[in-house]
C-alpha atoms as a PDB file:
ATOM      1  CA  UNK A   1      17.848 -77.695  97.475  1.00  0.00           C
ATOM      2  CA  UNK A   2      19.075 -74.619  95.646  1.00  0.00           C
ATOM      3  CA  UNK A   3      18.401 -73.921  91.887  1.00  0.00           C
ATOM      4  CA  UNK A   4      20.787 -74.858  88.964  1.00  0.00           C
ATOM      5  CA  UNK A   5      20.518 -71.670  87.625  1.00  0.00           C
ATOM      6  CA  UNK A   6      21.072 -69.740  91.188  1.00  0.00           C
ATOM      7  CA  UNK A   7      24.039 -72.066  91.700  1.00  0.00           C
ATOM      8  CA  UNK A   8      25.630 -70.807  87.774  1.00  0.00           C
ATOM      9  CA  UNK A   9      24.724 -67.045  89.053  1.00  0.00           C
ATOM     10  CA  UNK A  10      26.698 -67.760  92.578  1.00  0.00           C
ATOM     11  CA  UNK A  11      30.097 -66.184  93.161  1.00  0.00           C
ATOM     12  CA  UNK A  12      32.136 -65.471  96.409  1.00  0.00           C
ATOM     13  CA  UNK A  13      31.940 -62.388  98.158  1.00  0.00           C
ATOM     14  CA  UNK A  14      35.132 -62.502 100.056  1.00  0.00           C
ATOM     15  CA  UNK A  15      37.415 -63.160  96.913  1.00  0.00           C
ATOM     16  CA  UNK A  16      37.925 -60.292  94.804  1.00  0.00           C
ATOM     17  CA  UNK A  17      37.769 -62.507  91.627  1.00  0.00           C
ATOM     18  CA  UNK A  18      34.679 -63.050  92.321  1.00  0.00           C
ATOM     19  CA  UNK A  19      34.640 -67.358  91.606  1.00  0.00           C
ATOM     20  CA  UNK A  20      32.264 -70.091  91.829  1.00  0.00           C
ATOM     21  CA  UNK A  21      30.591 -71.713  94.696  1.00  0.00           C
ATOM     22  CA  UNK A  22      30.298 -75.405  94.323  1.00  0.00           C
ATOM     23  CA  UNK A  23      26.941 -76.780  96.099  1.00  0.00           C
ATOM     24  CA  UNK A  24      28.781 -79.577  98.960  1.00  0.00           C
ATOM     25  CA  UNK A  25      26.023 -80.922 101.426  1.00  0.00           C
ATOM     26  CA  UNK A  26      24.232 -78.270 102.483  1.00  0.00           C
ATOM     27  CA  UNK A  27      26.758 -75.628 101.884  1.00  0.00           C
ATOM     28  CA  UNK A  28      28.167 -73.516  99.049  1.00  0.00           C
ATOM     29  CA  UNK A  29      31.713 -73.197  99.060  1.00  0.00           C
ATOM     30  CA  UNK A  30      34.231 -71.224  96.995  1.00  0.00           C
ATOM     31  CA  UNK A  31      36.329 -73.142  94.784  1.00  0.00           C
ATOM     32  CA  UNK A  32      39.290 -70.725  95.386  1.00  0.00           C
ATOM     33  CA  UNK A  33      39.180 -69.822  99.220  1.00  0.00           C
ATOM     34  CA  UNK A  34      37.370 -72.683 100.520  1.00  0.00           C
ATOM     35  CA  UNK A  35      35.082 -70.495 102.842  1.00  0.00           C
ATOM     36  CA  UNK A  36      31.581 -72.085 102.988  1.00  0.00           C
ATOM     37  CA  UNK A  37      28.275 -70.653 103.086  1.00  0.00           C
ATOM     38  CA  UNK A  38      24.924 -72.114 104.433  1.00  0.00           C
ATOM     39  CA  UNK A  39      21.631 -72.173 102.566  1.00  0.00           C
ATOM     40  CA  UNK A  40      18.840 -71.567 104.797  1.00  0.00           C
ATOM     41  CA  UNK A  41      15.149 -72.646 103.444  1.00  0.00           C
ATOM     42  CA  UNK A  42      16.565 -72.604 100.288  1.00  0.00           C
ATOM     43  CA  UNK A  43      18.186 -69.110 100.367  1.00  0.00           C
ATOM     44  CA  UNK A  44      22.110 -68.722 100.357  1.00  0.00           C
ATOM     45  CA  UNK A  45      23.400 -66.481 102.913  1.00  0.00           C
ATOM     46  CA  UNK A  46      26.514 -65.520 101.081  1.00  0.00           C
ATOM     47  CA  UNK A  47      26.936 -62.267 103.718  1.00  0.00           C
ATOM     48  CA  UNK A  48      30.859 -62.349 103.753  1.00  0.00           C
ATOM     49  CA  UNK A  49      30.592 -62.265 107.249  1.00  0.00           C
ATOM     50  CA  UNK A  50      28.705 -65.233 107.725  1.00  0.00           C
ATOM     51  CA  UNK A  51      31.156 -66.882 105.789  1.00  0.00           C
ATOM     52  CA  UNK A  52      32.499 -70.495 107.542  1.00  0.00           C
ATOM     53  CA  UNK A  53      36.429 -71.056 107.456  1.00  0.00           C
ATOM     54  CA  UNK A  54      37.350 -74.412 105.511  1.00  0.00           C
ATOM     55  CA  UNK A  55      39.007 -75.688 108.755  1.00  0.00           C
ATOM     56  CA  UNK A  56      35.421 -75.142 110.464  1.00  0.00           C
ATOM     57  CA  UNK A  57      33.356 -76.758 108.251  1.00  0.00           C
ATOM     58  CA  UNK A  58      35.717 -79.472 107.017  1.00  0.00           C
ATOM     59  CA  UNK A  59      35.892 -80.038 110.553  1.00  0.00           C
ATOM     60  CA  UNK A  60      32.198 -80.123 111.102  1.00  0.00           C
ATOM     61  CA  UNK A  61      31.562 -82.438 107.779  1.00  0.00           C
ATOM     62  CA  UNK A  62      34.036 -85.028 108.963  1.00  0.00           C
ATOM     63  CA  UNK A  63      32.708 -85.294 112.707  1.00  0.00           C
ATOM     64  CA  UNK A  64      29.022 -86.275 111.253  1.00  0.00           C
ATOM     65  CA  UNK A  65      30.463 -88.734 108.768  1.00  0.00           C
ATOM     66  CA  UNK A  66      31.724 -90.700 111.637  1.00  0.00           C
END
């Protein structure tokens, strides 16, 4: 679980804009690139290059739904 607050504070570090993450599973992803980071023990790691491509983890979300 990540804080409220954190999550407010969050922004993506690969888009120059800077936008929000949106907390999906166990992931934060930016609502403009759709890159996805993972929160380990509670801590983002929002290192640009641990960033996940959307066709990754979309891809990884739909095989453990079914």
């Amino acid at each position: 679980m990540i804080d409220p607050k954190l999550l407010e504070l969050l922004a993506c570090p690969r888009c120059e804009s800077r936008p929000p993450v949106e907390l999906n599973g166990d992931l934060l992803v930016c609502t403009e690139c759709q890159y996805a980071y993972r929160i380990e023990d509670g801590i983002p790691d929002m290192l640009p290059e641990s960033a996940i491509p959307p066709d990754e983890w979309k891809r990884e979300a739909n095989s453990s739904h079914a």
